[in-house]
Protein backbone atom coordinates (compact mmCIF):
# COMPACT_ATOMS: atom_id res chain seq x y z
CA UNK A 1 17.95 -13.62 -10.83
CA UNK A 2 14.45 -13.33 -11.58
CA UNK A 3 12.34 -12.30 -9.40
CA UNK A 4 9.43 -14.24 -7.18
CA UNK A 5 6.11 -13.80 -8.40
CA UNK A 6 3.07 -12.33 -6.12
CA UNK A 7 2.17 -15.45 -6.19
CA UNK A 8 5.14 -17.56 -4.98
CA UNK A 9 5.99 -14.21 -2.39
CA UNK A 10 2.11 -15.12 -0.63
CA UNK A 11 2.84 -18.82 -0.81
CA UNK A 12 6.10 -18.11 1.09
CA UNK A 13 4.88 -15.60 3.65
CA UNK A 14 1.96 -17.74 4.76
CA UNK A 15 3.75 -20.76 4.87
CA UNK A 16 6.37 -19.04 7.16
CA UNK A 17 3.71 -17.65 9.12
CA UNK A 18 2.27 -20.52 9.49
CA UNK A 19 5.69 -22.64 10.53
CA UNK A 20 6.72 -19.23 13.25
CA UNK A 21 3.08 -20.26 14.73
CA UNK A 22 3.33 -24.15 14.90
CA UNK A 23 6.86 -23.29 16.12
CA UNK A 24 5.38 -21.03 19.39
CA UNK A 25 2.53 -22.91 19.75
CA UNK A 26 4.47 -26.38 20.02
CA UNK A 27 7.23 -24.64 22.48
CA UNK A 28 4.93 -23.80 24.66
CA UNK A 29 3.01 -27.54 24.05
CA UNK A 30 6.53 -29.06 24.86
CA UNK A 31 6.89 -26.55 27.74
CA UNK A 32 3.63 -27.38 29.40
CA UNK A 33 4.39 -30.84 28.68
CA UNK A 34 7.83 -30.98 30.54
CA UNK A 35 6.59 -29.13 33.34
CA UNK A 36 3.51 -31.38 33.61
CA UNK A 37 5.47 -34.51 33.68
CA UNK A 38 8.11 -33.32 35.94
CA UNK A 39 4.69 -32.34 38.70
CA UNK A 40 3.45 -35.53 38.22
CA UNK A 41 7.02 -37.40 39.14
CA UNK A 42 6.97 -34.72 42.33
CA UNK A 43 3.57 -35.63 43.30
CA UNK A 44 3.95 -39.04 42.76
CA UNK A 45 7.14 -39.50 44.98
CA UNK A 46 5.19 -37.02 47.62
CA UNK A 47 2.26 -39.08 47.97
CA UNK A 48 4.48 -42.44 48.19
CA UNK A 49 6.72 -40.82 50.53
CA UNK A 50 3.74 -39.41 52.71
CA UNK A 51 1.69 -43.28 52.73
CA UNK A 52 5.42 -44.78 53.59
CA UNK A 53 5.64 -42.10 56.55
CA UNK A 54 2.02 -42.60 57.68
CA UNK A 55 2.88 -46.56 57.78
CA UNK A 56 5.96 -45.74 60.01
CA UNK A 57 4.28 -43.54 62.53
CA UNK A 58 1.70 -46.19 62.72
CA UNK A 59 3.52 -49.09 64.98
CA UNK A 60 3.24 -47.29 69.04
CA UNK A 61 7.00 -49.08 69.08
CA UNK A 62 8.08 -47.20 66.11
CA UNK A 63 9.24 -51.21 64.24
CA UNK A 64 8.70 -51.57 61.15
CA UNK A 65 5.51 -53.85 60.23
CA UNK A 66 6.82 -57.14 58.70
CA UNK A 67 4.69 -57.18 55.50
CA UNK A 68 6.09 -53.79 54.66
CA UNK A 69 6.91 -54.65 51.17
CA UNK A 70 3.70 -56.18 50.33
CA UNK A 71 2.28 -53.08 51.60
CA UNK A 72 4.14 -50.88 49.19
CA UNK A 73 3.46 -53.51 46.51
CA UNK A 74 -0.01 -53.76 46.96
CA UNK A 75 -0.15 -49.62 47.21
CA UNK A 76 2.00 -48.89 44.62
CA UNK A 77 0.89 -51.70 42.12
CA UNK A 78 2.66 -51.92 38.88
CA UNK A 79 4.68 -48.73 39.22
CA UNK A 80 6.60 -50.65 42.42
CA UNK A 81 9.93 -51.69 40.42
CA UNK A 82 10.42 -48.16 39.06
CA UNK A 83 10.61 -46.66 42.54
CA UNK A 84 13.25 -47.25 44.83
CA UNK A 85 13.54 -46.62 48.73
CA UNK A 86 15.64 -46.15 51.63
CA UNK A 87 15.27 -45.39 55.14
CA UNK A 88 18.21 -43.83 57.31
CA UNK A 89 19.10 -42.68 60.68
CA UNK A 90 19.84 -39.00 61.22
CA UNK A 91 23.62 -39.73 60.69
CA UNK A 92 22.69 -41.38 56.94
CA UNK A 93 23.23 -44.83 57.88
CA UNK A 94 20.77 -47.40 56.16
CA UNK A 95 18.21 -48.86 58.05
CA UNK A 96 18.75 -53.19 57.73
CA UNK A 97 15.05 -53.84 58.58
CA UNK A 98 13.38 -51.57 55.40
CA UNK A 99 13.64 -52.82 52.09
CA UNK A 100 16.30 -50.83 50.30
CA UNK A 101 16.05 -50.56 46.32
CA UNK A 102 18.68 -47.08 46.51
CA UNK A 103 20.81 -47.55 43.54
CA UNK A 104 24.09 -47.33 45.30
CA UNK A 105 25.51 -44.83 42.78
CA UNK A 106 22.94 -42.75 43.78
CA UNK A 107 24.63 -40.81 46.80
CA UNK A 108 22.29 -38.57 49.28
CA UNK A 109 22.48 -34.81 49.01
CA UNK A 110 23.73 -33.41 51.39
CA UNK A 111 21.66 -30.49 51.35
CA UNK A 112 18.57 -32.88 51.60
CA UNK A 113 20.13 -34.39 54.30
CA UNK A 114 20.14 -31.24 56.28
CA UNK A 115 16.99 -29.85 55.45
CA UNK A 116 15.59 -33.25 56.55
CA UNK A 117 16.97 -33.27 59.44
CA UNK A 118 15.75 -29.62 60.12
CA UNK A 119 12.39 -31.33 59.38
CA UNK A 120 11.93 -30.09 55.78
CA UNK A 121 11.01 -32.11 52.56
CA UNK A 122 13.38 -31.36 49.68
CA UNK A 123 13.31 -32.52 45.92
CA UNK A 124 16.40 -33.26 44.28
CA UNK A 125 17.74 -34.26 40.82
CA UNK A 126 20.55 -36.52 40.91
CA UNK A 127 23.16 -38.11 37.91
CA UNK A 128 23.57 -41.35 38.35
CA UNK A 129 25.76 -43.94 36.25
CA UNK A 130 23.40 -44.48 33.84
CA UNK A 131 22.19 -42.15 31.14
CA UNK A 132 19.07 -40.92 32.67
CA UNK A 133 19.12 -38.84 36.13
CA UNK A 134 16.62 -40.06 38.96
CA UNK A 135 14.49 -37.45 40.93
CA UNK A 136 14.45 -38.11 44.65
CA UNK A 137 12.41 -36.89 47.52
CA UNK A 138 14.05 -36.64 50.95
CA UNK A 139 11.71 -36.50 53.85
CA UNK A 140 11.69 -36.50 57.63
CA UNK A 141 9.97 -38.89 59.26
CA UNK A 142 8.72 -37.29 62.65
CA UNK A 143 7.88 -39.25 66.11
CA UNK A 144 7.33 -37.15 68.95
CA UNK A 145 8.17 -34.13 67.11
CA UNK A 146 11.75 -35.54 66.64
CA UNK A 147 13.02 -36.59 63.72
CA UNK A 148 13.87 -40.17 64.38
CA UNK A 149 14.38 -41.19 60.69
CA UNK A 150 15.11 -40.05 56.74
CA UNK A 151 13.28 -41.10 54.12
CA UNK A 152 14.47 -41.26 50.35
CA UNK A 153 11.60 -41.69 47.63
CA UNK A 154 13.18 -41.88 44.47
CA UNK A 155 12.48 -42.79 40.44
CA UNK A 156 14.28 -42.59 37.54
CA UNK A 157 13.64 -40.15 34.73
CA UNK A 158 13.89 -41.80 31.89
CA UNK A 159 9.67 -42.31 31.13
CA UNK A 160 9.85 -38.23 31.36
CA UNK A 161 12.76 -37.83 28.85
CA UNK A 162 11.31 -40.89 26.47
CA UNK A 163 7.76 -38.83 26.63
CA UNK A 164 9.31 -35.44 25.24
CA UNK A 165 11.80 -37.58 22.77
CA UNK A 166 8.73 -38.70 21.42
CA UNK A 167 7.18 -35.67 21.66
CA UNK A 168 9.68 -33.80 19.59
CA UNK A 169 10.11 -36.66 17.25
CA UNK A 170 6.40 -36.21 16.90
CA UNK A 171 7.12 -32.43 16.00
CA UNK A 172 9.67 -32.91 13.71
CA UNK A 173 7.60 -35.39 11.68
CA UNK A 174 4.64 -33.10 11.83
CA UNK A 175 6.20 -30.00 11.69
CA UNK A 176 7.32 -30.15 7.98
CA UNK A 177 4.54 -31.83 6.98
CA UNK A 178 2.32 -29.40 8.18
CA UNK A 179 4.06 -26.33 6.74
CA UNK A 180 4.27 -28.03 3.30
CA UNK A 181 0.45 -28.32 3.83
CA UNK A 182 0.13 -24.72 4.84
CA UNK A 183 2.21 -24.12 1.98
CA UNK A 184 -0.02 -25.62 -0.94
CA UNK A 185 -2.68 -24.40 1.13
CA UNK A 186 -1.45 -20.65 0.89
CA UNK A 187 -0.59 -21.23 -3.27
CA UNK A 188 -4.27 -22.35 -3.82
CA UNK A 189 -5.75 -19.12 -2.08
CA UNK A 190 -3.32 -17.24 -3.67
CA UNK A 191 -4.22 -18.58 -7.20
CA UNK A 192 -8.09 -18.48 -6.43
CA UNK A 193 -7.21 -14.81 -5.00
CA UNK A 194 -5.30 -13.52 -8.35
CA UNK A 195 -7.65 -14.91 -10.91
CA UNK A 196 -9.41 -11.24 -10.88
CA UNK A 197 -5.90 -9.75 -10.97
CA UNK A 198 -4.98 -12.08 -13.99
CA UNK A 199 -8.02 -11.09 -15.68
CA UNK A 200 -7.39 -7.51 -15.28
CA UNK A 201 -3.88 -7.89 -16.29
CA UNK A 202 -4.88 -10.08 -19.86
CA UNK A 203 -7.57 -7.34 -20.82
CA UNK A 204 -5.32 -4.31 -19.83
CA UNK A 205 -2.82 -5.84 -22.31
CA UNK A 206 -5.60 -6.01 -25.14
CA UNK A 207 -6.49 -2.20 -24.63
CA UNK A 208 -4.67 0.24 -26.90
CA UNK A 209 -4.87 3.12 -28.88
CA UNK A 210 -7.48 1.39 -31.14
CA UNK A 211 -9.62 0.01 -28.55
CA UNK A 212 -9.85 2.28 -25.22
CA UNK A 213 -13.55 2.01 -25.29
CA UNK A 214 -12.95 -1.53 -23.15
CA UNK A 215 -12.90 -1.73 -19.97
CA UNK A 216 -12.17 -4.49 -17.14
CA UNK A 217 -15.02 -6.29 -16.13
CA UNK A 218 -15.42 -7.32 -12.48
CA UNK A 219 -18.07 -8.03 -10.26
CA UNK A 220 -19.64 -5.52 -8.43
CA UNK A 221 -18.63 -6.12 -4.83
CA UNK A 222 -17.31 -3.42 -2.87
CA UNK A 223 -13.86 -5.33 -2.07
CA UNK A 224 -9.60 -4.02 -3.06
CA UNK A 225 -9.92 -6.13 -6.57
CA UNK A 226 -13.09 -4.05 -7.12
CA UNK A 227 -12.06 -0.85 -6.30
CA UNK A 228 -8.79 -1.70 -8.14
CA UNK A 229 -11.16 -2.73 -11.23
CA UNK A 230 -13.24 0.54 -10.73
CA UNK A 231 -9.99 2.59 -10.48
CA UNK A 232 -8.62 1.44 -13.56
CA UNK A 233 -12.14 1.88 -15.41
CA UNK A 234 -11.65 5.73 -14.36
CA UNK A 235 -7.93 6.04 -15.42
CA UNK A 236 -8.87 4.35 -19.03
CA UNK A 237 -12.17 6.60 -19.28
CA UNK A 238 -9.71 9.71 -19.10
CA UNK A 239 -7.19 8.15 -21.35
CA UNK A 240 -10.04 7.83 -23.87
CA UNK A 241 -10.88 11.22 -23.44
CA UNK A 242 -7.49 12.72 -23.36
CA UNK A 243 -6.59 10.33 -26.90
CA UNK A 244 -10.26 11.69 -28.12
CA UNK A 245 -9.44 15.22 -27.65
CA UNK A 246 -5.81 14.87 -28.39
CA UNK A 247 -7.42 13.34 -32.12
CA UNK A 248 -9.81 16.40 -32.17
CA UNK A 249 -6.75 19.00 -31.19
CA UNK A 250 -4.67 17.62 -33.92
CA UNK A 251 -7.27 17.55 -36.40
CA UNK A 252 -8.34 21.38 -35.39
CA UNK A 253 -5.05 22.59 -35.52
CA UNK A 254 -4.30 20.94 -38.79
CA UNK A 255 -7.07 22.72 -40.25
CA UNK A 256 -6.71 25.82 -38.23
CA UNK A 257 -2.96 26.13 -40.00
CA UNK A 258 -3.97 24.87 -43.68
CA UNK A 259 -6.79 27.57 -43.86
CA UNK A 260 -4.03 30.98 -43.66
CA UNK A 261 -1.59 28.44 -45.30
CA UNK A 262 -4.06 27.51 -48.65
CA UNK A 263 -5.19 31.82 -48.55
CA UNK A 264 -1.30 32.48 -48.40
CA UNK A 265 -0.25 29.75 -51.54
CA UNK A 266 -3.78 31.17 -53.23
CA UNK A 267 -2.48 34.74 -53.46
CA UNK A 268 0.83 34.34 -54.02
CA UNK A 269 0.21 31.79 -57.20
CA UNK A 270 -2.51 34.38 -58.33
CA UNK A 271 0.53 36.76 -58.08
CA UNK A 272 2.88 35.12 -60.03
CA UNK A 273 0.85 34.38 -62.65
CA UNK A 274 1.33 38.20 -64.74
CA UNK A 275 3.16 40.79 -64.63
CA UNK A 276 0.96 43.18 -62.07
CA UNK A 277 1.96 46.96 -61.22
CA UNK A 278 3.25 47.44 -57.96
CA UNK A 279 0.58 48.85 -55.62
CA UNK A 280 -1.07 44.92 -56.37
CA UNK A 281 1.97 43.19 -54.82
CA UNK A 282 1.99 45.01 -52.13
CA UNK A 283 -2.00 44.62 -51.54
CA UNK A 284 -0.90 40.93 -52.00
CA UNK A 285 2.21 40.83 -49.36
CA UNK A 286 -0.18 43.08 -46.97
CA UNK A 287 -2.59 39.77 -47.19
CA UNK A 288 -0.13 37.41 -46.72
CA UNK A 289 1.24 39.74 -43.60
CA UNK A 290 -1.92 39.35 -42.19
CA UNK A 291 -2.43 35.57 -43.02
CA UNK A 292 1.27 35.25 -41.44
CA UNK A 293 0.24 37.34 -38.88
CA UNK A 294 -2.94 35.12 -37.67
CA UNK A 295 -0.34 31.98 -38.06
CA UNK A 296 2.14 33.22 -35.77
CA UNK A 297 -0.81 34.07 -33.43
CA UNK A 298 -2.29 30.31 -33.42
CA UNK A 299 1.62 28.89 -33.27
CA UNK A 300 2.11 31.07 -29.79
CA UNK A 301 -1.16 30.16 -28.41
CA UNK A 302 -0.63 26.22 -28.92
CA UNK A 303 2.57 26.53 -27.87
CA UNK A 304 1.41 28.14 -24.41
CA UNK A 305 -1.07 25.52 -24.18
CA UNK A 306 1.68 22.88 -24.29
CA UNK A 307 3.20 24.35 -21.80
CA UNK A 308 0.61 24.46 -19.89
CA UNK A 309 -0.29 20.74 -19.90
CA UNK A 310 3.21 20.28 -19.23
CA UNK A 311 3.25 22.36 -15.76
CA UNK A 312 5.92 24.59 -17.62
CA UNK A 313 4.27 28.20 -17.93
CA UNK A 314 6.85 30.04 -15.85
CA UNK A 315 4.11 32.36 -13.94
CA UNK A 316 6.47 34.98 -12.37
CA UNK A 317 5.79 36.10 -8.88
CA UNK A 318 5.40 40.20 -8.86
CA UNK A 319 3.55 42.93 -7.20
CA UNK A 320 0.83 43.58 -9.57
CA UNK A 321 -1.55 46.52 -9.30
CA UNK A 322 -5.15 44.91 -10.71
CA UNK A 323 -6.71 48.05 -10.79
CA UNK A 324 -3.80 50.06 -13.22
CA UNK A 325 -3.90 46.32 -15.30
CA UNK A 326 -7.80 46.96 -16.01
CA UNK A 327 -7.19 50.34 -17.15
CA UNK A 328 -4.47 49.37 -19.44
CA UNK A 329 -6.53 46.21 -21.00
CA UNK A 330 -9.72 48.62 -21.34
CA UNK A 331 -7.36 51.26 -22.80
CA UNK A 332 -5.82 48.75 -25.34
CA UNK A 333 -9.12 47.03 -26.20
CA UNK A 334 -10.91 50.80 -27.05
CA UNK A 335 -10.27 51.04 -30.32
CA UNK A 336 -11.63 47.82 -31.33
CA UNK A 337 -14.80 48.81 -29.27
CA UNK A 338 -15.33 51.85 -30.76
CA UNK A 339 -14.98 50.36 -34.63
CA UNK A 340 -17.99 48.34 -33.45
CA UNK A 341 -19.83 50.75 -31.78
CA UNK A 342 -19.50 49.32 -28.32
CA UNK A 343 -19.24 51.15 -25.27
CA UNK A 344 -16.21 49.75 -23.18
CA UNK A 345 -16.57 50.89 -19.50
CA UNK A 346 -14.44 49.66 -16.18
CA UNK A 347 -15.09 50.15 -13.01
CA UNK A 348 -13.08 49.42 -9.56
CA UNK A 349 -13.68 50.08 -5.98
CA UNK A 350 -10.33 50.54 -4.69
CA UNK A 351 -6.58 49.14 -5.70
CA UNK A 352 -6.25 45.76 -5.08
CA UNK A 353 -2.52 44.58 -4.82
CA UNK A 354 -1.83 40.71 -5.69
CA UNK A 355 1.36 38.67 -6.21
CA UNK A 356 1.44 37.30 -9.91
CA UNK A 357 2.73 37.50 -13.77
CA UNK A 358 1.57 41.21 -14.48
CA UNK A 359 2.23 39.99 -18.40
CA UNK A 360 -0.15 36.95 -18.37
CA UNK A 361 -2.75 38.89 -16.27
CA UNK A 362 -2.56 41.40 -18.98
CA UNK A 363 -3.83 38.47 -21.36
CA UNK A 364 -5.96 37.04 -19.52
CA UNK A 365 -7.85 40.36 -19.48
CA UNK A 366 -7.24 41.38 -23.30
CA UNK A 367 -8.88 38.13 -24.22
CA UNK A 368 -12.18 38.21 -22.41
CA UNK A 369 -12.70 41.71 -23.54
CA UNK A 370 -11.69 41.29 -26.92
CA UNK A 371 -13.90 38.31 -26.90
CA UNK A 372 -16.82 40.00 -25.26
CA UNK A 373 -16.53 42.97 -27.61
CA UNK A 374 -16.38 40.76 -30.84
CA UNK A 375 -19.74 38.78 -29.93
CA UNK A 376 -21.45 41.86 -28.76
CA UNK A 377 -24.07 44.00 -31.46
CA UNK A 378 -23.59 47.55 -31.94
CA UNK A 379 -24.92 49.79 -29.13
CA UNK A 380 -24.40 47.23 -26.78
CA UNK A 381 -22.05 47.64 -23.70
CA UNK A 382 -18.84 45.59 -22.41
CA UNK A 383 -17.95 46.04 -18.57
CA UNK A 384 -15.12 45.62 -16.56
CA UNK A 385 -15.03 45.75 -12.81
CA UNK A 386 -12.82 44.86 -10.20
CA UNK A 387 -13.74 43.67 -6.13
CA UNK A 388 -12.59 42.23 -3.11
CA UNK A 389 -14.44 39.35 -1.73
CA UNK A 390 -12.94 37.90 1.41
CA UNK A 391 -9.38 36.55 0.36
CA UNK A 392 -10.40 36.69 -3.23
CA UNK A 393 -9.77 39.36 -6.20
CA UNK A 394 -12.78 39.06 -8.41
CA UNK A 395 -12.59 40.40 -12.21
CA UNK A 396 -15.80 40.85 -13.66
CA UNK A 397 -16.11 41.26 -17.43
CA UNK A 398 -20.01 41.36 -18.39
CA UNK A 399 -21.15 41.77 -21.88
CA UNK A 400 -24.94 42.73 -23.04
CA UNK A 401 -24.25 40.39 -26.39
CA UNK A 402 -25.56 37.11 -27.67
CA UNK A 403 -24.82 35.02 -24.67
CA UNK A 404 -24.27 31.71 -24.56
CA UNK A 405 -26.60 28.44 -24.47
CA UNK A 406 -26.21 26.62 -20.90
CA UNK A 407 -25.35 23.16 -23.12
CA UNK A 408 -22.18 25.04 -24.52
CA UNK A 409 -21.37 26.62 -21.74
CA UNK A 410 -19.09 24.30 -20.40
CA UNK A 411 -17.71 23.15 -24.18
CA UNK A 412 -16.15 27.03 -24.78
CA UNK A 413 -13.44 26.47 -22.43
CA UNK A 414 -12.05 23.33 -24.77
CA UNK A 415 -9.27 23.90 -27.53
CA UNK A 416 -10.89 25.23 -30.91
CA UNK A 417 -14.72 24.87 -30.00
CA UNK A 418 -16.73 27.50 -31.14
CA UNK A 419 -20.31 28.36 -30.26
CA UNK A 420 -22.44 27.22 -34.25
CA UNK A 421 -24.25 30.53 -34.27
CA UNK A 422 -22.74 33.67 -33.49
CA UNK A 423 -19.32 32.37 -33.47
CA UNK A 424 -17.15 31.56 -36.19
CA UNK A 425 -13.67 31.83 -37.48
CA UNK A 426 -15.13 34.84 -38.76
CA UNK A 427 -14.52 37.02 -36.09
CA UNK A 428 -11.07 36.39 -36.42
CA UNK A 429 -10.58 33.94 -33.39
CA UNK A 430 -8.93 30.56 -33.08
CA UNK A 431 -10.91 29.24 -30.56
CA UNK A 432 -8.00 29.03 -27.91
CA UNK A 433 -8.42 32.14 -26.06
CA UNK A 434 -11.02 30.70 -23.03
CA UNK A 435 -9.21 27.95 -22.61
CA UNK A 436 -5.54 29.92 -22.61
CA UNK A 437 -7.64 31.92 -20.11
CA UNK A 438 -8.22 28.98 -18.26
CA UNK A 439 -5.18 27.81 -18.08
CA UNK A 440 -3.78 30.98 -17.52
CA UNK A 441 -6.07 31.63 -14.15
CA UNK A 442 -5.25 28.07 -12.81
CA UNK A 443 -2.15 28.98 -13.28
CA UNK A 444 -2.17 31.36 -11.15
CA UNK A 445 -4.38 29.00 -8.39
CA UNK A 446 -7.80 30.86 -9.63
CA UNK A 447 -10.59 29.71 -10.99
CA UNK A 448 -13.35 31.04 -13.65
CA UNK A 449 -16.85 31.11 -13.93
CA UNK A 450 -19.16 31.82 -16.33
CA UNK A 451 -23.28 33.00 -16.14
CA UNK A 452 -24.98 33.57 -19.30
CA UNK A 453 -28.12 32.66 -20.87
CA UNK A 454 -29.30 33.34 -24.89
CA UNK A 455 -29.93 36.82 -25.84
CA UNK A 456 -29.38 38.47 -22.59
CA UNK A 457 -25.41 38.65 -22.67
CA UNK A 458 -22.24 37.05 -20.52
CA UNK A 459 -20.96 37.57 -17.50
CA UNK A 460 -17.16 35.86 -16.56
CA UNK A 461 -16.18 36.12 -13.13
CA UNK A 462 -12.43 35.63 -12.48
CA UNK A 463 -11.16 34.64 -8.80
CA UNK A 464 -7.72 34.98 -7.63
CA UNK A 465 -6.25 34.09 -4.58
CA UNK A 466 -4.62 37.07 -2.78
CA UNK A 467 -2.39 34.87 -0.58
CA UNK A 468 -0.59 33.39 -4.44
CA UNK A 469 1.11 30.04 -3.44
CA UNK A 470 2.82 30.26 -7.50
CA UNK A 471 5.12 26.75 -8.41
């Protein structure tokens, strides 16, 4: 079954709204109508029954006038055939003298009876033969503060029960009318409403690969369809940058690999080409070892960085001593130092101890130097150092080299970017090692920063949470 649109689901949920309202607000119409009508019968059979009383108490002999019935007619005007009377003795027997309409079906209630004789007016609700019931009024009628006489005030109910038959008939023919109203009503806001929405939908379908530089237009008011427009105008700005720099990364790596690959082809044709003497070959296979060698390097590093954009590094959770890890990375790095005549120094305050992958640690130190070392002139000076600030570990590594324009600053931390001048494939990088760093201290919930300006060296500051909260 397929299923309702957003459309038809608003259409349907404000039309039932809509009906559960009319359908409260018409039950209590009809209840406020019933119990209107039924105190208008009470107070109409009251005030008859009190005029009728008055008119009896009048006479000093206590008869009854002889134009009685002209005096109800006159008092009760049109409405006198749809009441009927009776006037009895204490013992229920009829008075002969008052004009008695009682339908004789109609029986008295005895619990009337006795509450009138007690002196007390009672309402009652009796079934006749007939289909409707009649509502009667019993009442004392008092002379000398004895009750000489009963009086029965009584009228059908049929005008009540016609006026809520019509009232419900009026319902029913309204009711449905007025939902299906609601109904179309609730389809045309709900079309007028998802216009945007269809919009959105017809030029999200457009946008592909080809074409992420579109976006969705929308007005600019502050409502949900514009921040829904706004959101999805953010999410398609980083697709195009991820599918820009996903282009760039497969472009970089491609050439990154051909380079060794085209040296590696280059020398071995060149090989194969005469007969050489043996101490050649193996200059040759000691190239290609290296070339191999630089390969394997650039195939581990993307590989990491995969992982990394995947959540899948697998940072292990260890005591690590920062202070022995600086000493081994300065130890490992010296020999590159001294072959360029840089002075590698580390310094730390005290051992700090920290939860994390000793391994990857160990990396994320080798690179920095190495890369500080590498874009530092002879004489200069490379420095380690290690603090404690707060609930942070913080890894200095400052360098007295080239340093780095503030405009590129941000740029050296991307996959294969190197700085123009000063920094080429020369040096023997691939221009993945800040960003593995990157990833590597994120990793590990950190966070780097960088302060250098042109000619007066680098300085990157590496923070790492002491309490590690590793997934």
């Amino acid at each position: 079954m397929r299923p309702l649109s957003l459309r038809s689901k608003l259409t349907l949920w404000c039309a039932s709204l809509f009906g559960i309202m009319l359908f409260l607000i018409w039950g209590v119409s009809y209840e406020m109508l019933s119990n209107g009508l039924a105190r208008d019968v009470d107070a109409s059979l009251e005030s008859v029954g009190t005029a009728i009383s008055k008119t009896l108490n009048e006479p000093p002999s206590g008869a009854l006038p002889a134009d009685l019935e002209a005096m109800l007619r006159e008092f009760l005007g049109p409405e006198f055939p749809e009441r009927f009377f009776q006037l009895l003795d204490p013992l229920g027997r009829s008075d002969p003298q008052f004009p008695n309409s009682f339908p004789e079906e109609l029986s008295p209630d005895p619990k009337a009876m006795e509450n009138a004789v007690k002196g007390i007016r009672t309402f009652s609700t009796i079934q006749g033969e007939g289909p409707y019931p009649s509502r009667i009024l019993t009442l004392p009628v008092i002379q000398g503060k004895r009750v000489t006489q009963i009086l029965q005030v009584g009228m059908s109910l049929e005008g009540v029960y016609l006026a809520r038959r019509r009232f419900l008939l009026i319902l029913a023919i309204l009711g449905p009318v007025a939902v299906l109203l609601a109904g179309g009503g609730g389809w045309l806001l709900a079309r007028w409403a998802l216009v945007p929405v269809d919009r959105m939908v017809s030029t999200a379908r457009r946008i592909g690969g080809t074409n992420l530089e579109e976006r969705i237009n929308h007005k600019g008011i502050d409502d949900e369809l514009g921040r829904l427009a706004r959101t999805l105008n953010e999410m398609l700005e980083r697709l195009e940058s991820s599918f820009r720099q996903t282009r760039q990364f497969t472009a970089d790596a491609a050439h990154e690999l051909r380079t060794p690959l085209t040296a590696l082809k280059g020398e071995m044709e060149m090989a194969l080409r005469s007969v050489r003497d043996p101490l050649e070959y193996q200059s040759v296979i000691a190239s290609n070892l290296e070339e191999i060698e630089h390969l394997s390097r650039l195939v581990e590093d993307l590989l990491l960085l995969s992982r990394a954009d995947a959540g899948a590094l697998g940072i292990a959770e260890e005591d690590v001593d920062l202070q022995a890890l600086i000493t081994e990375a300065v130890r490992r790095a010296s020999v590159l130092a001294e072959a360029r005549s840089v002075a590698l120094t580390a310094e730390t305050s005290s051992p700090v101890p920290f939860t994390g992958d000793s391994r990857r640690l160990l990396q994320i130190l080798l690179n920095l130097v190495d890369n500080a070392i590498k874009f530092t002139p002879a004489g200069g000076q490379v420095m380690v150092n290690l603090n404690r600030e707060g609930s942070w570990a913080v890894i200095s590594v400052q360098d007295t080299g080239i340093g780095i324009p503030p405009e590129e600053q941000e740029k050296i931390f991307q996959r294969f970017y190197r700085v123009q001048k000063g920094r080429s494939r020369d040096t023997g990088g691939t221009g993945l090692g800040l960003c593995i760093v990157r990833s590597l201290v994120e990793a590990h919930r950190g966070h780097i920063e960088l302060e250098s300006s042109p000619g007066n060296g680098s300085t990157f500051r590496i923070f790492l949470p002491l309490v590690q909260q590793i997934q």
